[in-house]
C-alpha atoms as a PDB file:
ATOM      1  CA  UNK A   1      12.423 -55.470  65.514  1.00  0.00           C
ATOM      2  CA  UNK A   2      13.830 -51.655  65.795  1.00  0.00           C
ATOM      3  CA  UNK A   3      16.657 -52.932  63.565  1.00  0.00           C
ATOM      4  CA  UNK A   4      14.597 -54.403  61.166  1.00  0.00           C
ATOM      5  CA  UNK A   5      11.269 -51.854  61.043  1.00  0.00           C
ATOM      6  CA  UNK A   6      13.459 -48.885  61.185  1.00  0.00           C
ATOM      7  CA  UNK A   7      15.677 -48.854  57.950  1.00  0.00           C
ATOM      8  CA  UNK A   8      12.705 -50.072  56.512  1.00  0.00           C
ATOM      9  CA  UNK A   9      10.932 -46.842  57.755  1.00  0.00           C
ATOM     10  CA  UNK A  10      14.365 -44.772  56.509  1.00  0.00           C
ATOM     11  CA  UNK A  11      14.030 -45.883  53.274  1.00  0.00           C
ATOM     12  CA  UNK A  12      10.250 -45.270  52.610  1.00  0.00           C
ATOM     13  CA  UNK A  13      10.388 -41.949  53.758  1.00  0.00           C
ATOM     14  CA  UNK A  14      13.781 -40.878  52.032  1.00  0.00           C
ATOM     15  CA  UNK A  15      11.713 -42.496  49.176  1.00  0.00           C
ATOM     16  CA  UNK A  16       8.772 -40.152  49.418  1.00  0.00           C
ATOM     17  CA  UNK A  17      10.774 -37.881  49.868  1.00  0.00           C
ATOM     18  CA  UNK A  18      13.235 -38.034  46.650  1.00  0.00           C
ATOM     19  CA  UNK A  19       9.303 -38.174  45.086  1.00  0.00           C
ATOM     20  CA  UNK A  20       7.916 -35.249  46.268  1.00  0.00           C
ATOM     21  CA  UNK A  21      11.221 -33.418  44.828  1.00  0.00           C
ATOM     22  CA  UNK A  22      11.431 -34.435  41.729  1.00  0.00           C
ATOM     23  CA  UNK A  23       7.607 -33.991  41.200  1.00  0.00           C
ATOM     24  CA  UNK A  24       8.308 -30.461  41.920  1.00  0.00           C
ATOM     25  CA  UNK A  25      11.338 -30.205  39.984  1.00  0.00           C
ATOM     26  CA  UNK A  26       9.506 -31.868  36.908  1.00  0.00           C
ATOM     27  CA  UNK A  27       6.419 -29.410  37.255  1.00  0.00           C
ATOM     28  CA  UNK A  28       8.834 -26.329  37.013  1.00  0.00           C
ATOM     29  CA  UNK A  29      11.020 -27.555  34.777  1.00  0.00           C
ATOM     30  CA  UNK A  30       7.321 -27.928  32.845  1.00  0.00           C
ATOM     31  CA  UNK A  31       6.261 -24.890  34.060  1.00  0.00           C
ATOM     32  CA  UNK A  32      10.194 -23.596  32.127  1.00  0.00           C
ATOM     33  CA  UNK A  33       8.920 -25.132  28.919  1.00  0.00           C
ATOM     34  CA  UNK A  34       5.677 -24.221  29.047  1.00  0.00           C
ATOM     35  CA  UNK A  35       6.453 -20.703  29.442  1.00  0.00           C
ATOM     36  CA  UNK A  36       9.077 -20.716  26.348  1.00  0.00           C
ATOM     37  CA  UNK A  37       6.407 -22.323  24.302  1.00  0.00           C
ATOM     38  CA  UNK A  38       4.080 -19.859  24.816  1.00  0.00           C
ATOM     39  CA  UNK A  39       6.809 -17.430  24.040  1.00  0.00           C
ATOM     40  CA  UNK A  40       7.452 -18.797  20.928  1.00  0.00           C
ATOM     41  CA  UNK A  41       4.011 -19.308  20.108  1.00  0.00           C
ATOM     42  CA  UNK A  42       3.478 -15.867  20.244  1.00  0.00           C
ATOM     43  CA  UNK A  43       6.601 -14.590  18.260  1.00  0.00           C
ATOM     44  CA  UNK A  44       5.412 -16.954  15.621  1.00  0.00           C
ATOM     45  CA  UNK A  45       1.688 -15.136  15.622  1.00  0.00           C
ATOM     46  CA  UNK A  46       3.786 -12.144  15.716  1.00  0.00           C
ATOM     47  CA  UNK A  47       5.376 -13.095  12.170  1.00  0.00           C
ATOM     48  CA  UNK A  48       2.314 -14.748  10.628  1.00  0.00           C
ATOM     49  CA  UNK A  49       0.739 -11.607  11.159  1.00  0.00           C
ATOM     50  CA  UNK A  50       3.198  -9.280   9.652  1.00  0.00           C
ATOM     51  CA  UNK A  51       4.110 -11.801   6.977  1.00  0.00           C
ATOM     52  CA  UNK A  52       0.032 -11.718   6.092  1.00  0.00           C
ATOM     53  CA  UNK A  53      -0.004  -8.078   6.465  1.00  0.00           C
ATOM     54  CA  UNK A  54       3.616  -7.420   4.036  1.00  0.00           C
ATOM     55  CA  UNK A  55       1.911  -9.779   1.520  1.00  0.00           C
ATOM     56  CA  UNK A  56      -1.447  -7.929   1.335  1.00  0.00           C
ATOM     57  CA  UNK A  57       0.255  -4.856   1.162  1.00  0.00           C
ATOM     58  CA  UNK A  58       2.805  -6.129  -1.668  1.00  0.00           C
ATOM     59  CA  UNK A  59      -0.692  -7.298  -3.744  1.00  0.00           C
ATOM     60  CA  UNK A  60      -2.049  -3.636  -3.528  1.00  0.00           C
ATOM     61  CA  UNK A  61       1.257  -2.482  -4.577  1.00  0.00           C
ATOM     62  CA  UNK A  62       0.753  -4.919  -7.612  1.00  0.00           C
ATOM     63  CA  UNK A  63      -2.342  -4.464  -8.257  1.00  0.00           C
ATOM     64  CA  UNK A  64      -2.005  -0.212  -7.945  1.00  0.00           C
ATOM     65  CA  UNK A  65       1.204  -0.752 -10.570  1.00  0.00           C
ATOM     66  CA  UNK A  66      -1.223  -2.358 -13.168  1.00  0.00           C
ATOM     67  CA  UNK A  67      -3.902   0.112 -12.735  1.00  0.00           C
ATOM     68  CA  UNK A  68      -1.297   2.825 -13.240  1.00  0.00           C
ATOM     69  CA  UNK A  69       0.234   0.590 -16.430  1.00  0.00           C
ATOM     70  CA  UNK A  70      -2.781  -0.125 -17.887  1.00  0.00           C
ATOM     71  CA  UNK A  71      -3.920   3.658 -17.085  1.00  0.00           C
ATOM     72  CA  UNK A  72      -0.472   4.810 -18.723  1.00  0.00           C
ATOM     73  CA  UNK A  73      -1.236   2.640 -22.091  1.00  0.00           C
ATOM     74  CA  UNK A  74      -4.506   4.577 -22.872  1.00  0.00           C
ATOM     75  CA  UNK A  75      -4.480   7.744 -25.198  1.00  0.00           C
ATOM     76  CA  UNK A  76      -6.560   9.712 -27.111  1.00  0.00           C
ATOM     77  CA  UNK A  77      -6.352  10.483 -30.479  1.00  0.00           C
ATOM     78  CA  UNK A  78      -8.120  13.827 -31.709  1.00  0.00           C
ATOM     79  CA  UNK A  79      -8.733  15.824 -34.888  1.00  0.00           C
ATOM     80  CA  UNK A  80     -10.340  18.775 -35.951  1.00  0.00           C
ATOM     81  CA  UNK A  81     -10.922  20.867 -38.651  1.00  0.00           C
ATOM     82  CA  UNK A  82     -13.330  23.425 -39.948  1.00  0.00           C
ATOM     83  CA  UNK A  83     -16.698  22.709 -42.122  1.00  0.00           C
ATOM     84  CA  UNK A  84     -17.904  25.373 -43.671  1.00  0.00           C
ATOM     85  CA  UNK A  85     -22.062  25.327 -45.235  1.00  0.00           C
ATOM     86  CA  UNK A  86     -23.115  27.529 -47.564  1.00  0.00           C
ATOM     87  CA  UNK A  87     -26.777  28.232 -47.991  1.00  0.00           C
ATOM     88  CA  UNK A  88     -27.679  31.283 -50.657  1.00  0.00           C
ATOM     89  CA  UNK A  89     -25.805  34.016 -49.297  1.00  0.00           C
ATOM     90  CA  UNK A  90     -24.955  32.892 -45.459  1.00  0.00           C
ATOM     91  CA  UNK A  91     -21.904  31.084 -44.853  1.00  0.00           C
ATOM     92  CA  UNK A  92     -21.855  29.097 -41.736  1.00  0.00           C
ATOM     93  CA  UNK A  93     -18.436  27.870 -40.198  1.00  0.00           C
ATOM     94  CA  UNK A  94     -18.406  25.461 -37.613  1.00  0.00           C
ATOM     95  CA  UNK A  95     -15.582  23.711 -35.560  1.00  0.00           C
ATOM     96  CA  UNK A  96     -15.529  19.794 -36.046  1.00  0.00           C
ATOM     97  CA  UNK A  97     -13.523  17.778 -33.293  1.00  0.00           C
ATOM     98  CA  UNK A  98     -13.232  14.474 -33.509  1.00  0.00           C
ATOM     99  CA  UNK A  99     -11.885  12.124 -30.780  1.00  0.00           C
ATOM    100  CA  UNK A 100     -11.663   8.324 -30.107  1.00  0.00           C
ATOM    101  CA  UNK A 101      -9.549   6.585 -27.037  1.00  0.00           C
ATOM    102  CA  UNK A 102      -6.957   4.162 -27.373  1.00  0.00           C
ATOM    103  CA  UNK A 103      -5.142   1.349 -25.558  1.00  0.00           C
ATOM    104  CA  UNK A 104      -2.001   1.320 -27.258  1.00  0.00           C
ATOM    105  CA  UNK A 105      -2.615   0.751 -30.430  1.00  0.00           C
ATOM    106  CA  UNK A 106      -6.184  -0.895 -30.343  1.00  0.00           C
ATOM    107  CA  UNK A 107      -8.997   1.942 -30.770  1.00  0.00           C
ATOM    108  CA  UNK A 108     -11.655   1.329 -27.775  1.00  0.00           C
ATOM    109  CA  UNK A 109     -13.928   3.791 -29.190  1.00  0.00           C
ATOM    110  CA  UNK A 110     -15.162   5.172 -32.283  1.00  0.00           C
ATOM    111  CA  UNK A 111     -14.723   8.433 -33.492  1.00  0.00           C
ATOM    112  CA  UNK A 112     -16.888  10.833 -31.348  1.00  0.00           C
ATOM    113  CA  UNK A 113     -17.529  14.027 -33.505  1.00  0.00           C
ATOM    114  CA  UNK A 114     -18.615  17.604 -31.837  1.00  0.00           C
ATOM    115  CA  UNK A 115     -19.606  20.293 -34.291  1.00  0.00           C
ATOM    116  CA  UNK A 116     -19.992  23.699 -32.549  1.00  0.00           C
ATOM    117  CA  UNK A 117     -20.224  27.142 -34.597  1.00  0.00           C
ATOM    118  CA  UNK A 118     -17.066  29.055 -34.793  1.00  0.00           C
ATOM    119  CA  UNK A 119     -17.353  33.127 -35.438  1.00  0.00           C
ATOM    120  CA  UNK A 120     -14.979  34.898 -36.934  1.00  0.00           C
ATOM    121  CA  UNK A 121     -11.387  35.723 -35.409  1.00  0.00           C
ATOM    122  CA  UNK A 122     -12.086  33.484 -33.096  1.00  0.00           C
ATOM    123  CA  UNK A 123      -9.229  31.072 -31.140  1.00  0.00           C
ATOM    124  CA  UNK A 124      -9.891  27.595 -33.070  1.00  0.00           C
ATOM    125  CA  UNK A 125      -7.223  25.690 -30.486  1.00  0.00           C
ATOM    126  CA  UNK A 126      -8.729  26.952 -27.774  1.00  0.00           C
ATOM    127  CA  UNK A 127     -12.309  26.404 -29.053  1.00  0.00           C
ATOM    128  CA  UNK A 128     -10.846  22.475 -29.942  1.00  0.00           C
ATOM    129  CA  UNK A 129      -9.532  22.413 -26.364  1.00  0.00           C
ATOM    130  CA  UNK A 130     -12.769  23.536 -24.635  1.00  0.00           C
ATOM    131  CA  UNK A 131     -15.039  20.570 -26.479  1.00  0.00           C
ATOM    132  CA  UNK A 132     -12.960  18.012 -26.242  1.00  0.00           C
ATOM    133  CA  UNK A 133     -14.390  15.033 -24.632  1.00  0.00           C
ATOM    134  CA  UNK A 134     -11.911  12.616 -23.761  1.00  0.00           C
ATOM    135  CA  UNK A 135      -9.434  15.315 -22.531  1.00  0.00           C
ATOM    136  CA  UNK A 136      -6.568  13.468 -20.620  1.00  0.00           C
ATOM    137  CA  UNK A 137      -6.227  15.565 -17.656  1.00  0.00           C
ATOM    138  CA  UNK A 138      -9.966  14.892 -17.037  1.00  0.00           C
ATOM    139  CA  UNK A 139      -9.736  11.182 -17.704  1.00  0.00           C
ATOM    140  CA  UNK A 140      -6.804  10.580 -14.748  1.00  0.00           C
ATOM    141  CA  UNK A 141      -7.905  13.454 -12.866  1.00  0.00           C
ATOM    142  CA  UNK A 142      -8.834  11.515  -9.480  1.00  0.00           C
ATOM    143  CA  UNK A 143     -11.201  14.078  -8.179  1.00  0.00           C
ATOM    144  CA  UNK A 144     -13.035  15.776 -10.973  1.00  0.00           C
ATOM    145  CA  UNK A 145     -16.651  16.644 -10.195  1.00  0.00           C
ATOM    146  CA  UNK A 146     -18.783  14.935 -12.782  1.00  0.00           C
ATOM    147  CA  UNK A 147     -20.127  18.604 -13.722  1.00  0.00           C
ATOM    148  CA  UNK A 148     -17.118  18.663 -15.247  1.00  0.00           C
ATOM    149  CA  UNK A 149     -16.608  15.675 -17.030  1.00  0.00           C
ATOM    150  CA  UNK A 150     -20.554  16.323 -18.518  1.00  0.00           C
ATOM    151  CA  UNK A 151     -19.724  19.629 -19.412  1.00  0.00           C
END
């Protein structure tokens, strides 16, 4: 009966025992995996982020490269000249200035006149420069005080 019940006894536990190892082989070599998954899990977050983040950036850039395009493409167009009214023996001279804006070639406005009284020997490009409406370095100025702009 030793012969018999004791192989018999050999082999179950060398069979347990071959189970118990490669249980615990299995769980680290999933344990391994796990851990490279999670690696590569993250480097892919890593990526999606920056990928999101270089593609929202590139649409500003866009976007800002338009605004400037489009801002580039509109002008104004300005003319002045003097009117002069005579009533009985006064003369009256007066600055006219005239100014529309344009987007290219397409007028967005119409003409927007400003008369203002001019005396004599006075500076008429200067006086032109000083009521002008639609003065460029006001229009793309990006901090003017609205004071200003309303002078």
């Amino acid at each position: 009966m030793l012969w018999v019940g004791l192989p018999i006894l050999v082999s179950v536990g060398s069979g347990a025992l071959a189970y118990y190892v490669m249980k615990a082989r299995m769980e680290a070599a999933i344990a391994g995996e796990r851990a490279s998954l999670a690696e590569a899990r993250a480097i892919l977050d890593a990526q999606a982020k920056t990928l999101a983040e270089t593609l929202r950036a590139t649409e500003e850039a866009a976007k800002r490269q338009a605004l400037d395009d489009f801002i580039a493409d509109l002008r104004v167009e300005e003319r002045h000249y003097l009117r002069e009214q005579k009533a009985l023996f006064l003369s009256k001279k007066s600055l006219v200035l005239q100014e529309r804006i344009f987007f290219r070639n397409i007028p967005l406005s119409s003409w927007v006149e400003h008369e203002m009284p001019v005396e004599e020997g006075a500076d008429v490009e200067k006086l032109a420069r000083t009521l002008a409406v639609f003065t460029p370095d006001l229009l793309l100025a990006p901090s003017v005080s609205p004071k200003k702009l309303l002078r």
